[in-house]
ModelCIF file with pLDDT and N, C-alpha, C, O atoms, coordinates in Angstrom:
data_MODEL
#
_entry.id   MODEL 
#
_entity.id                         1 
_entity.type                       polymer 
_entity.pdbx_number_of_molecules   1 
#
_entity_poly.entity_id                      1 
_entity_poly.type                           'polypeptide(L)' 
_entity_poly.nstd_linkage                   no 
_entity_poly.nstd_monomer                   no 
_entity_poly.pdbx_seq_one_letter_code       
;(UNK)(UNK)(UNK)(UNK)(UNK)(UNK)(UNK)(UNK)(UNK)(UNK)(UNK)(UNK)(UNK)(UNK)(UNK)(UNK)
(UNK)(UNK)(UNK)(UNK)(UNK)(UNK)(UNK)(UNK)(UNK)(UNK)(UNK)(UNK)(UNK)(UNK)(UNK)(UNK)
(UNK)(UNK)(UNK)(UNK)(UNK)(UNK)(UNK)(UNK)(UNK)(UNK)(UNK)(UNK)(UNK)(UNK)
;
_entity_poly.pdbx_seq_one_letter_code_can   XXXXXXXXXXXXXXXXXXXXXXXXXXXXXXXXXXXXXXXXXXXXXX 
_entity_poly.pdbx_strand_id                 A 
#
loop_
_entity_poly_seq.entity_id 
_entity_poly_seq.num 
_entity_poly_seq.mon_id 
_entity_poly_seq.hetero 
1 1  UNK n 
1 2  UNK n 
1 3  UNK n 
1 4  UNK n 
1 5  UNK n 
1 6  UNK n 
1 7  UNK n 
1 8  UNK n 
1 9  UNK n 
1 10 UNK n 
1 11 UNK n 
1 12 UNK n 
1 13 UNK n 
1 14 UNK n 
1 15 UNK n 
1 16 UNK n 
1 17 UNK n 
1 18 UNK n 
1 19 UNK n 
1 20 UNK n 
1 21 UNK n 
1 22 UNK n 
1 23 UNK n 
1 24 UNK n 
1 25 UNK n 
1 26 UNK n 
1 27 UNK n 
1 28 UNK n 
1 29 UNK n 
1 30 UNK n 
1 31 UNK n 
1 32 UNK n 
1 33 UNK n 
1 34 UNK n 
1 35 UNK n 
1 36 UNK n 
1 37 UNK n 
1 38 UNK n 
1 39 UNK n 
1 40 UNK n 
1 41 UNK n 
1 42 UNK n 
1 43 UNK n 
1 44 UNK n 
1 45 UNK n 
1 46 UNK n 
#
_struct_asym.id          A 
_struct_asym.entity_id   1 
#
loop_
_ma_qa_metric.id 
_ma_qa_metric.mode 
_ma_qa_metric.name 
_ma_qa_metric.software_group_id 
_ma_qa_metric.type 
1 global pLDDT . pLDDT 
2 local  pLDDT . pLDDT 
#
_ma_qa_metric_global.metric_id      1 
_ma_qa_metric_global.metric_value   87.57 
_ma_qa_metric_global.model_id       1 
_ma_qa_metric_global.ordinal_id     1 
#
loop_
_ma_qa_metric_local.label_asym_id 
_ma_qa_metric_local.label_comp_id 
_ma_qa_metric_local.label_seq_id 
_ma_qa_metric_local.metric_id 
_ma_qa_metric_local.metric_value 
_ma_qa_metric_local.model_id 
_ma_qa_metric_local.ordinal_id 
A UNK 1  2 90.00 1 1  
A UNK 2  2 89.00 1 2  
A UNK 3  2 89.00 1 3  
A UNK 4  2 86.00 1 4  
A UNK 5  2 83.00 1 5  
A UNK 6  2 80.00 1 6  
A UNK 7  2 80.00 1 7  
A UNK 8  2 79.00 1 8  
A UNK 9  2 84.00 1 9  
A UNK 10 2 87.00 1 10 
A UNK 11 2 91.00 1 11 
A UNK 12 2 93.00 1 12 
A UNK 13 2 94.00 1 13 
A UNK 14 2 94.00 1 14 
A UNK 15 2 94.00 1 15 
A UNK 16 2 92.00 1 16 
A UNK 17 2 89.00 1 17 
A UNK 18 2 84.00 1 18 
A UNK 19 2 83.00 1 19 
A UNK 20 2 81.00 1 20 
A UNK 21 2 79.00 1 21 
A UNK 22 2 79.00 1 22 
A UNK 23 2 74.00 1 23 
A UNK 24 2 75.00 1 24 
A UNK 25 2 80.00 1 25 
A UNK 26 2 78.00 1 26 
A UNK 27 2 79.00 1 27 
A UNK 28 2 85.00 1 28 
A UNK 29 2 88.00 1 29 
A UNK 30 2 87.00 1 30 
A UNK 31 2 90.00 1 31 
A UNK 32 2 93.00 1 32 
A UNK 33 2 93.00 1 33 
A UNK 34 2 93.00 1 34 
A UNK 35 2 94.00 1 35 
A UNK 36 2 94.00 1 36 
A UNK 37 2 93.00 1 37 
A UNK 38 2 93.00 1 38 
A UNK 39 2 92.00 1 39 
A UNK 40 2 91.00 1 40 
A UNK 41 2 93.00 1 41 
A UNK 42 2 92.00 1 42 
A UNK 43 2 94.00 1 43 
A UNK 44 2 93.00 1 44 
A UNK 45 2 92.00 1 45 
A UNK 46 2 92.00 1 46 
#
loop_
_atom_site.group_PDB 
_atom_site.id 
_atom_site.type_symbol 
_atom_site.label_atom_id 
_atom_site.label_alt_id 
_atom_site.label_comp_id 
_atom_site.label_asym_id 
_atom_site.label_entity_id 
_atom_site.label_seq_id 
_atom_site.pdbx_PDB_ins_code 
_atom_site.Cartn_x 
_atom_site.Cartn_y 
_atom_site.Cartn_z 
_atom_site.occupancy 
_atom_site.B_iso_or_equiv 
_atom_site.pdbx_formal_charge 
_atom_site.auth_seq_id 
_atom_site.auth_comp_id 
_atom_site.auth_asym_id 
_atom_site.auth_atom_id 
_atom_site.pdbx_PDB_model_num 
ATOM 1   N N  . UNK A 1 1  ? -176.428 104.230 -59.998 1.00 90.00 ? 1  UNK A N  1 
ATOM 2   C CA . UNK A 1 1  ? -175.938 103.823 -58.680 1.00 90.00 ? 1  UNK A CA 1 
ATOM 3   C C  . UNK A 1 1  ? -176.291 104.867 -57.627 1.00 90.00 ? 1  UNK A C  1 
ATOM 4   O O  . UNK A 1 1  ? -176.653 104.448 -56.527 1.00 90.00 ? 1  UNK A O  1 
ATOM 5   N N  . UNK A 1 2  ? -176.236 105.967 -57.806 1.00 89.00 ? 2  UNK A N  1 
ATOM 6   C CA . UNK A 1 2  ? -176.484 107.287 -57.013 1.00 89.00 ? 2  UNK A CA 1 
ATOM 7   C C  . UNK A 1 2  ? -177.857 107.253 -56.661 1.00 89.00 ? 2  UNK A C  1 
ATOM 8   O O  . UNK A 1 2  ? -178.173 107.563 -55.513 1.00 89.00 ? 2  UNK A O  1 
ATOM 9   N N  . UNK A 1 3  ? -178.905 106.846 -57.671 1.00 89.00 ? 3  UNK A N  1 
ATOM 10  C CA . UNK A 1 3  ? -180.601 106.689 -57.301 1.00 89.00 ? 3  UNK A CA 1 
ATOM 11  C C  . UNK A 1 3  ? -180.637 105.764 -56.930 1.00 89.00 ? 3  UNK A C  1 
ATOM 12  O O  . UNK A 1 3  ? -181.826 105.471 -57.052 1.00 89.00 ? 3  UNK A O  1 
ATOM 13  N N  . UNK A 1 4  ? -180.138 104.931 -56.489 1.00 86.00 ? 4  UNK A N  1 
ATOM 14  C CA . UNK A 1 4  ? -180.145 103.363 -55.924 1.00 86.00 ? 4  UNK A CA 1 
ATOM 15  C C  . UNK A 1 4  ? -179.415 103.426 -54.741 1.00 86.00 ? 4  UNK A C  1 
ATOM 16  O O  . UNK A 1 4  ? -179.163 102.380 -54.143 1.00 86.00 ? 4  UNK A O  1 
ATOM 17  N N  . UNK A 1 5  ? -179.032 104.526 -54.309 1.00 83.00 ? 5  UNK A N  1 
ATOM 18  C CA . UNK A 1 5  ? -178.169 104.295 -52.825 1.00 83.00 ? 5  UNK A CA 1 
ATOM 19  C C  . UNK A 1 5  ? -178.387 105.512 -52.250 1.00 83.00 ? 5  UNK A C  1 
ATOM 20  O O  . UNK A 1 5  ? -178.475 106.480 -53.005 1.00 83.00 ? 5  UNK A O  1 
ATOM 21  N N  . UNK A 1 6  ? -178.548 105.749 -50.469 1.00 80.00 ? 6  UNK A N  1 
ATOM 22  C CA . UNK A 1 6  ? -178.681 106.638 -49.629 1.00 80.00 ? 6  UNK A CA 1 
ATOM 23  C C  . UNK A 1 6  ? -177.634 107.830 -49.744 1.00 80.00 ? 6  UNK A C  1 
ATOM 24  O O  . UNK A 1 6  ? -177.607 109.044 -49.946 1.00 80.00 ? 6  UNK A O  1 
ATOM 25  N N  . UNK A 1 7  ? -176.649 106.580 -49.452 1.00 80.00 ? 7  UNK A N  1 
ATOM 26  C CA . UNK A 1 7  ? -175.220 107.932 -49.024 1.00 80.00 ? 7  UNK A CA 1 
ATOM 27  C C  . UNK A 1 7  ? -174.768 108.597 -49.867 1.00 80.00 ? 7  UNK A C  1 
ATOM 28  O O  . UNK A 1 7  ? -175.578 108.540 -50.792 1.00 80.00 ? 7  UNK A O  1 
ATOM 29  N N  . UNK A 1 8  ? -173.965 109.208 -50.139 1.00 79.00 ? 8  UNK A N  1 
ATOM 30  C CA . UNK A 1 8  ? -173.159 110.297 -50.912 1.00 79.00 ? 8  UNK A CA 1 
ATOM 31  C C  . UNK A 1 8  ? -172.273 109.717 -52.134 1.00 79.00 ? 8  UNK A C  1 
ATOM 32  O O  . UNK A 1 8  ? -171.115 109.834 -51.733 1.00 79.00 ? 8  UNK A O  1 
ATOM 33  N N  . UNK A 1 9  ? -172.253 109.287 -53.113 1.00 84.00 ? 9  UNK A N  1 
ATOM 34  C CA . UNK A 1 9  ? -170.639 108.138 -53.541 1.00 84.00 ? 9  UNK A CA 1 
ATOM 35  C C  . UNK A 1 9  ? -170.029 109.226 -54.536 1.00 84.00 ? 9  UNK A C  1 
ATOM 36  O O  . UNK A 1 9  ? -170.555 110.066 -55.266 1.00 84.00 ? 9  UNK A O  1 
ATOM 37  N N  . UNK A 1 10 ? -168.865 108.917 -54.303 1.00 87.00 ? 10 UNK A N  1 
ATOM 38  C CA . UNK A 1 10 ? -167.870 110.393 -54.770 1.00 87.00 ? 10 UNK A CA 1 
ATOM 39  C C  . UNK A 1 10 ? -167.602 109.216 -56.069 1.00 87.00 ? 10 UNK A C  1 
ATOM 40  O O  . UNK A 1 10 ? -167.201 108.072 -55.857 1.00 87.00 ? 10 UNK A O  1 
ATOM 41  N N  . UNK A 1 11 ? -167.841 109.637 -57.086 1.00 91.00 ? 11 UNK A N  1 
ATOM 42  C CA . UNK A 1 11 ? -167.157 109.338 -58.623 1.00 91.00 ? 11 UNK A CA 1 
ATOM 43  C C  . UNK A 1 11 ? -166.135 109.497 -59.450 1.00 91.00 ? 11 UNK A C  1 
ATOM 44  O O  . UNK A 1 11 ? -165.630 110.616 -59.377 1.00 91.00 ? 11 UNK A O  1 
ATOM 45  N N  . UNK A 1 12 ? -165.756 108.923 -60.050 1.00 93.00 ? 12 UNK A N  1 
ATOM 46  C CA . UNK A 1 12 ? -164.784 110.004 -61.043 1.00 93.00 ? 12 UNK A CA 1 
ATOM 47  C C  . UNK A 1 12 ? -164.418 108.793 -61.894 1.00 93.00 ? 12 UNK A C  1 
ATOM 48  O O  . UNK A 1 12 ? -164.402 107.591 -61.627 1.00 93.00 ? 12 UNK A O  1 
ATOM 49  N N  . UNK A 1 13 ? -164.133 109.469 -62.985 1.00 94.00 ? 13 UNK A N  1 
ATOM 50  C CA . UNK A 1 13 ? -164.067 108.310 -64.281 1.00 94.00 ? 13 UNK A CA 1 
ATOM 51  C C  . UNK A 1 13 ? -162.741 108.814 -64.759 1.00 94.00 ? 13 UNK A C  1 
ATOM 52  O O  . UNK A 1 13 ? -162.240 109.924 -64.581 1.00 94.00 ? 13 UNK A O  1 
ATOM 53  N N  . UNK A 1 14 ? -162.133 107.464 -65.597 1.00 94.00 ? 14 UNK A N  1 
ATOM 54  C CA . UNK A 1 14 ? -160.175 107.713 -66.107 1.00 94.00 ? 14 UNK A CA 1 
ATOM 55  C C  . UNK A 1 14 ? -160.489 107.143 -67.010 1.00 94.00 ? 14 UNK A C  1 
ATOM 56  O O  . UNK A 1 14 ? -160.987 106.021 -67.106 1.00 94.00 ? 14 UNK A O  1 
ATOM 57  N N  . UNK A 1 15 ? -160.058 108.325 -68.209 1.00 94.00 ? 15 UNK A N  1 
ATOM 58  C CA . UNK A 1 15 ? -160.133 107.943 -69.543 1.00 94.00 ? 15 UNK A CA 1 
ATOM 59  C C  . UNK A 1 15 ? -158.470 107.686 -69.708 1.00 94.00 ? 15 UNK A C  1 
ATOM 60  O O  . UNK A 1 15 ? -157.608 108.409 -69.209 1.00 94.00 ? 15 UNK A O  1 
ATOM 61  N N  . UNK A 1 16 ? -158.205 106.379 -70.598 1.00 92.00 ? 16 UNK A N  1 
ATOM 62  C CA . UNK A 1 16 ? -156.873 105.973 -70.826 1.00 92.00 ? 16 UNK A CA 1 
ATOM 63  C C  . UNK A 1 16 ? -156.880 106.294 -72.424 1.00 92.00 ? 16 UNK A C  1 
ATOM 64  O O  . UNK A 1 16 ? -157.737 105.572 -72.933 1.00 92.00 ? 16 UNK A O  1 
ATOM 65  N N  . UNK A 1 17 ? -156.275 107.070 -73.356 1.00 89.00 ? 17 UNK A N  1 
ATOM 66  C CA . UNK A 1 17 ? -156.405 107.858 -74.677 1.00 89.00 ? 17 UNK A CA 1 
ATOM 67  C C  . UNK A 1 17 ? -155.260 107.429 -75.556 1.00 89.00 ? 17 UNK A C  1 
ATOM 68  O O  . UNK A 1 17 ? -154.181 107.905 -75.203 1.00 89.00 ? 17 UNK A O  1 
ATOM 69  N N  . UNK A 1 18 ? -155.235 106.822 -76.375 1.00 84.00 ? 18 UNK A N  1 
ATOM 70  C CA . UNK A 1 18 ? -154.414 106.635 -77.565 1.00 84.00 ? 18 UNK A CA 1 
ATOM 71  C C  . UNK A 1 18 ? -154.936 106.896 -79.029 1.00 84.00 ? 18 UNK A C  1 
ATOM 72  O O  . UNK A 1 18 ? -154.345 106.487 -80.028 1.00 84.00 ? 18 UNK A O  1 
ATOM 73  N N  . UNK A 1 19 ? -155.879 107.479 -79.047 1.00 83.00 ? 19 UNK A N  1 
ATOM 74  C CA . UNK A 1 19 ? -156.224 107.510 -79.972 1.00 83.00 ? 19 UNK A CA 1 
ATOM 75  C C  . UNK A 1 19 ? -156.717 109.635 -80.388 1.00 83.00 ? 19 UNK A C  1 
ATOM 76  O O  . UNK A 1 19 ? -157.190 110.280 -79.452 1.00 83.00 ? 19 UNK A O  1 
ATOM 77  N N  . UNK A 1 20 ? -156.525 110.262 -81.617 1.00 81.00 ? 20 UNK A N  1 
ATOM 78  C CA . UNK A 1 20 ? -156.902 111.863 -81.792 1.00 81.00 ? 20 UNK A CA 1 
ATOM 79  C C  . UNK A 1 20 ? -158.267 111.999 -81.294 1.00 81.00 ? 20 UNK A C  1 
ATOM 80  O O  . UNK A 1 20 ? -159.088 111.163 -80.918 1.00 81.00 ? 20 UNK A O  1 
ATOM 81  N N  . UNK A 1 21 ? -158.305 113.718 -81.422 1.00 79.00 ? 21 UNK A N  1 
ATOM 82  C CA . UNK A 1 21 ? -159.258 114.170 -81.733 1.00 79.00 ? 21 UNK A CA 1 
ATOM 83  C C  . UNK A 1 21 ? -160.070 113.985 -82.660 1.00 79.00 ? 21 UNK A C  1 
ATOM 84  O O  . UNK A 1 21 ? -159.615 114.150 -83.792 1.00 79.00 ? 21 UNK A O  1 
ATOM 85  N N  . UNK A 1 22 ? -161.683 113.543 -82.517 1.00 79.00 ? 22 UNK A N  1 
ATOM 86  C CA . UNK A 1 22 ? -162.815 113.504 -83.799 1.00 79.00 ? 22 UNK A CA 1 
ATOM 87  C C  . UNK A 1 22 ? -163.686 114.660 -83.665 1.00 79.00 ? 22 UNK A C  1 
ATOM 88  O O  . UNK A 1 22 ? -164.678 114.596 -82.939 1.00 79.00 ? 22 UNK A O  1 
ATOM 89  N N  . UNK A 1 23 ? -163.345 115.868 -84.406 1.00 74.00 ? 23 UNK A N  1 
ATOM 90  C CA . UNK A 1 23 ? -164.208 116.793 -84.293 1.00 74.00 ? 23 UNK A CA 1 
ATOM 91  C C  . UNK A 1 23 ? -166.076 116.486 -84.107 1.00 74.00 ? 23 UNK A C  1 
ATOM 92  O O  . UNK A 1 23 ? -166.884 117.036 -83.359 1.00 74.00 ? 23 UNK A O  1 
ATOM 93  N N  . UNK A 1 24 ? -166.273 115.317 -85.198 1.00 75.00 ? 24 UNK A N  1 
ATOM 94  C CA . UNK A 1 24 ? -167.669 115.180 -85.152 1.00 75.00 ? 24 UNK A CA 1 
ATOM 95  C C  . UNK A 1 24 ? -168.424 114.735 -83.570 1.00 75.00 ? 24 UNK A C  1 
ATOM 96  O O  . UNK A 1 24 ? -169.591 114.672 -83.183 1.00 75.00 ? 24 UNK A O  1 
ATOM 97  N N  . UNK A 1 25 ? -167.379 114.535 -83.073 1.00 80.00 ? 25 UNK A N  1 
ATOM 98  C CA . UNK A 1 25 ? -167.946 113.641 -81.485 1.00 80.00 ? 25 UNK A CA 1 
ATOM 99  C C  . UNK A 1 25 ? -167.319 115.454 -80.240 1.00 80.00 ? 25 UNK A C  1 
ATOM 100 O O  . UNK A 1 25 ? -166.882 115.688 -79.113 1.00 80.00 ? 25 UNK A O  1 
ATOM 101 N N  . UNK A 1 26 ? -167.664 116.098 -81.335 1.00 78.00 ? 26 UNK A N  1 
ATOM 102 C CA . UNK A 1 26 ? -167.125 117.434 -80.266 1.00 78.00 ? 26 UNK A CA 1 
ATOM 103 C C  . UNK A 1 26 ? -169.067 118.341 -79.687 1.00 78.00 ? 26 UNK A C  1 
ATOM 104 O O  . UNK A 1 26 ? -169.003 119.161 -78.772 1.00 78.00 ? 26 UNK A O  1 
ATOM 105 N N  . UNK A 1 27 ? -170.267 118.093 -80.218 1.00 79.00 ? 27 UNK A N  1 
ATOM 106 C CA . UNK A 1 27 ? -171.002 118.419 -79.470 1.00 79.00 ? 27 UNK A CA 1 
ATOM 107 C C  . UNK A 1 27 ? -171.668 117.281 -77.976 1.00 79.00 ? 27 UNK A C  1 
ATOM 108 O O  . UNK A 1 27 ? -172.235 117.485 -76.903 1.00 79.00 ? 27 UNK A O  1 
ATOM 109 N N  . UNK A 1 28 ? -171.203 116.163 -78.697 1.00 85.00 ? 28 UNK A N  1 
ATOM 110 C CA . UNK A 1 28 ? -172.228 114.963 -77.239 1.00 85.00 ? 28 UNK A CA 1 
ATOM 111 C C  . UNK A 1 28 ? -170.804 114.987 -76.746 1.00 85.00 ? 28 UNK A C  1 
ATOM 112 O O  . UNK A 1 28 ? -170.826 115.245 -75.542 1.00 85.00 ? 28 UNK A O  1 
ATOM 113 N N  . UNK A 1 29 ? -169.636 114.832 -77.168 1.00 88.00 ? 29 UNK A N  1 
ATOM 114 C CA . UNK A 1 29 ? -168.534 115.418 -76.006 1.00 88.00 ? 29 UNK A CA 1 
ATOM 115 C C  . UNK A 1 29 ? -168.429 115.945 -74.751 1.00 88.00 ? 29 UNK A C  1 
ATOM 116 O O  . UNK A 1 29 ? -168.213 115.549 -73.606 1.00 88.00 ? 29 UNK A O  1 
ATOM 117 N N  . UNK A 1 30 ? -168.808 117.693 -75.742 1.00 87.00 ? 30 UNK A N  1 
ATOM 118 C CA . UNK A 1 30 ? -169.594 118.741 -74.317 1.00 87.00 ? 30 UNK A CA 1 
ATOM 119 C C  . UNK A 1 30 ? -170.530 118.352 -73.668 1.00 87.00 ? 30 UNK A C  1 
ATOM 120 O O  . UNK A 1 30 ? -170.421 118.647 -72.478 1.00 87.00 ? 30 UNK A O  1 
ATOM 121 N N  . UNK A 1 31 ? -171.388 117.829 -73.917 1.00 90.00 ? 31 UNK A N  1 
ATOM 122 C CA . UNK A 1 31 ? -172.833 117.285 -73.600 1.00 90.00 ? 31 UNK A CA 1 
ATOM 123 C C  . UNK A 1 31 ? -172.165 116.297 -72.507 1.00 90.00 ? 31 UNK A C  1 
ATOM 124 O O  . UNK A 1 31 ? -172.797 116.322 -71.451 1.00 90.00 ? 31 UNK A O  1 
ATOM 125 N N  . UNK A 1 32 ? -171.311 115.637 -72.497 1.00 93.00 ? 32 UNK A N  1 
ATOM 126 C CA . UNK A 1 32 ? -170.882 114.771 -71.838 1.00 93.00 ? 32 UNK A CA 1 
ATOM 127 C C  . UNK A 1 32 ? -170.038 115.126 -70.536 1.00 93.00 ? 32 UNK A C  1 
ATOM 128 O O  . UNK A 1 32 ? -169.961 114.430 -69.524 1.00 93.00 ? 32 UNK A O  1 
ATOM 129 N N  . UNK A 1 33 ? -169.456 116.284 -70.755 1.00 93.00 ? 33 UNK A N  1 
ATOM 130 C CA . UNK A 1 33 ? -168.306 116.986 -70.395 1.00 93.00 ? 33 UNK A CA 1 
ATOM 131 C C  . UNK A 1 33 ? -169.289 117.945 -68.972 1.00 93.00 ? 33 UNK A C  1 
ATOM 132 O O  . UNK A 1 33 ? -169.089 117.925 -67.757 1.00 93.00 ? 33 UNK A O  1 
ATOM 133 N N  . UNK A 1 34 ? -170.241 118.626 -69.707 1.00 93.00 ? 34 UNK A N  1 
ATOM 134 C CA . UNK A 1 34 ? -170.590 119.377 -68.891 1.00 93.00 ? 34 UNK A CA 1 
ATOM 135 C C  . UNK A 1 34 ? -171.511 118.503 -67.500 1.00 93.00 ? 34 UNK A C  1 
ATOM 136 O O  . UNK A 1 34 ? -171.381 118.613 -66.281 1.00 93.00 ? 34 UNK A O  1 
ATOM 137 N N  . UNK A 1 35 ? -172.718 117.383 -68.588 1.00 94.00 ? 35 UNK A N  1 
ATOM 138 C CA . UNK A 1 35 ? -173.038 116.590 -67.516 1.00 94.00 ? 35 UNK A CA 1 
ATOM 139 C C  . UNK A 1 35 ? -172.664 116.315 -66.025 1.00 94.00 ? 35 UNK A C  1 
ATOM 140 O O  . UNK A 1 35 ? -173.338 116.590 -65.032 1.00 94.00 ? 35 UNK A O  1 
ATOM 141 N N  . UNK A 1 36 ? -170.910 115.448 -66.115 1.00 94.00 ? 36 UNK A N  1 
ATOM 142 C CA . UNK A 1 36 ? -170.139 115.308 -65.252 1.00 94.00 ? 36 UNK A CA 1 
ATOM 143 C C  . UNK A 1 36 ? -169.968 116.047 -63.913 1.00 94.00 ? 36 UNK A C  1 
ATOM 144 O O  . UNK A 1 36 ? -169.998 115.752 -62.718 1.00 94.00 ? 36 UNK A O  1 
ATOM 145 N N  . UNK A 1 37 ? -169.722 117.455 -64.879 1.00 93.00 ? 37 UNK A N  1 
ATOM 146 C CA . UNK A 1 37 ? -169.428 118.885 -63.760 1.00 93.00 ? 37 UNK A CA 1 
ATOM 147 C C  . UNK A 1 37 ? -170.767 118.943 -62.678 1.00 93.00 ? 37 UNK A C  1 
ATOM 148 O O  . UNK A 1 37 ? -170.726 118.880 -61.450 1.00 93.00 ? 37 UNK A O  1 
ATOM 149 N N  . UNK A 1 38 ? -171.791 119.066 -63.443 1.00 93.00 ? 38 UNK A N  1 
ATOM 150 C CA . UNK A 1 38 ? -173.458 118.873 -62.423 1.00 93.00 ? 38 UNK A CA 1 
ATOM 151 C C  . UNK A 1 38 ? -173.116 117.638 -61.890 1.00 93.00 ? 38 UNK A C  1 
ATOM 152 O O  . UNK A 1 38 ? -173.350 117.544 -60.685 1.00 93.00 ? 38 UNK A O  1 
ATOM 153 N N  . UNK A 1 39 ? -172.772 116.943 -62.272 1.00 92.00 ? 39 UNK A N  1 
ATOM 154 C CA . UNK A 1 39 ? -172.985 115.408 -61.319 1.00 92.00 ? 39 UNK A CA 1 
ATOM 155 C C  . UNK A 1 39 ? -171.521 115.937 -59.885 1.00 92.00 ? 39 UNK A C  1 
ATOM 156 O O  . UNK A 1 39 ? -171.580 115.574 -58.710 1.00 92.00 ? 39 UNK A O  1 
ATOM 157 N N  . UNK A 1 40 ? -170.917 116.409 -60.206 1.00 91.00 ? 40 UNK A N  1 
ATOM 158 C CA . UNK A 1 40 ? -169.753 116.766 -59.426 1.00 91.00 ? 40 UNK A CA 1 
ATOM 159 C C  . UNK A 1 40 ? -168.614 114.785 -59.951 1.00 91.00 ? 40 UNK A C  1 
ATOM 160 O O  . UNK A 1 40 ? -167.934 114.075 -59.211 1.00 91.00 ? 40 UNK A O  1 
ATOM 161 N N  . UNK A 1 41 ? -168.914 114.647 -61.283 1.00 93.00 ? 41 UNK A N  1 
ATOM 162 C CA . UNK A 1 41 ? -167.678 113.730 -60.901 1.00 93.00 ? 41 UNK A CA 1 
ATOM 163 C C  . UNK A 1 41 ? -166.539 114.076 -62.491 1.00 93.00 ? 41 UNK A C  1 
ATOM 164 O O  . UNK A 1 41 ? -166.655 114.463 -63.654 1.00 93.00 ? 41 UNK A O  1 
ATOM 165 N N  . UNK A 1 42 ? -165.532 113.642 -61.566 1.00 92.00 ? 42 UNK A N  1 
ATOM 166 C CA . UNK A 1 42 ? -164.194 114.001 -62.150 1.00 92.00 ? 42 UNK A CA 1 
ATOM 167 C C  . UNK A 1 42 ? -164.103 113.333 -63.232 1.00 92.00 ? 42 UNK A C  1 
ATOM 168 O O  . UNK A 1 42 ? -164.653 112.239 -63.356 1.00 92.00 ? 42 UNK A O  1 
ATOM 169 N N  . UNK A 1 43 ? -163.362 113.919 -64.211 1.00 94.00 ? 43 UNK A N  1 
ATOM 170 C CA . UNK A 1 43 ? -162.791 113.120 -65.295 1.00 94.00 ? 43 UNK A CA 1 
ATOM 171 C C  . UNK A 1 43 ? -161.274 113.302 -65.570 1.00 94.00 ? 43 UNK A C  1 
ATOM 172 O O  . UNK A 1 43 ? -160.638 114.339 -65.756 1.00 94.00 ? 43 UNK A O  1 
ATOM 173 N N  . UNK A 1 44 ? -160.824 111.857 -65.540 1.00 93.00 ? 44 UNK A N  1 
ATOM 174 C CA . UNK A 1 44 ? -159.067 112.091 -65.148 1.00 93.00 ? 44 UNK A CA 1 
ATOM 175 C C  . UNK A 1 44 ? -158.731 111.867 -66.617 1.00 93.00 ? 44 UNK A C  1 
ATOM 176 O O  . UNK A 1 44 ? -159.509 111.281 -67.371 1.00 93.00 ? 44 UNK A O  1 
ATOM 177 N N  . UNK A 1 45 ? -157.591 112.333 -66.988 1.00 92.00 ? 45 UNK A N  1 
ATOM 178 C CA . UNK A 1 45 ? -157.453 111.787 -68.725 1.00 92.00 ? 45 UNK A CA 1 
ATOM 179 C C  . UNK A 1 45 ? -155.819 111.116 -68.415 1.00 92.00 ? 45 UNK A C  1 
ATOM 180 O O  . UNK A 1 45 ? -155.249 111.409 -67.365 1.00 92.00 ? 45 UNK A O  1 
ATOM 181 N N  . UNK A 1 46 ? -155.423 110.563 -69.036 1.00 92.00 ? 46 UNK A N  1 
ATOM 182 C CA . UNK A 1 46 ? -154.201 109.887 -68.863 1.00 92.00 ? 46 UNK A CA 1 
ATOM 183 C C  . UNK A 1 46 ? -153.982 110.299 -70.595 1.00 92.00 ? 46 UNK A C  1 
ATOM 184 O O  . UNK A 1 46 ? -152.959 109.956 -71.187 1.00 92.00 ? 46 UNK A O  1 
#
């Protein structure tokens, strides 16, 4: 959406969580985690 549009669009994604921790999903996690931060969008956790 961001390469497809001029202006600025502020993001942020809400994770809704009922479910543990899976260690095995703990490196594309970070990978995921850090992405975000460069993109500048938020991740809300409920």
């Amino acid at each position: 959406v961001n390469e497809s549009t001029l202006s600025k669009i502020w993001s942020r994604i809400l994770v809704l969580s009922a479910a543990e921790d899976s260690p095995r999903e703990y490196i594309s996690l970070m990978n995921s985690i850090f992405a975000a931060q460069k993109m500048s969008v938020l991740i809300d956790i409920c």
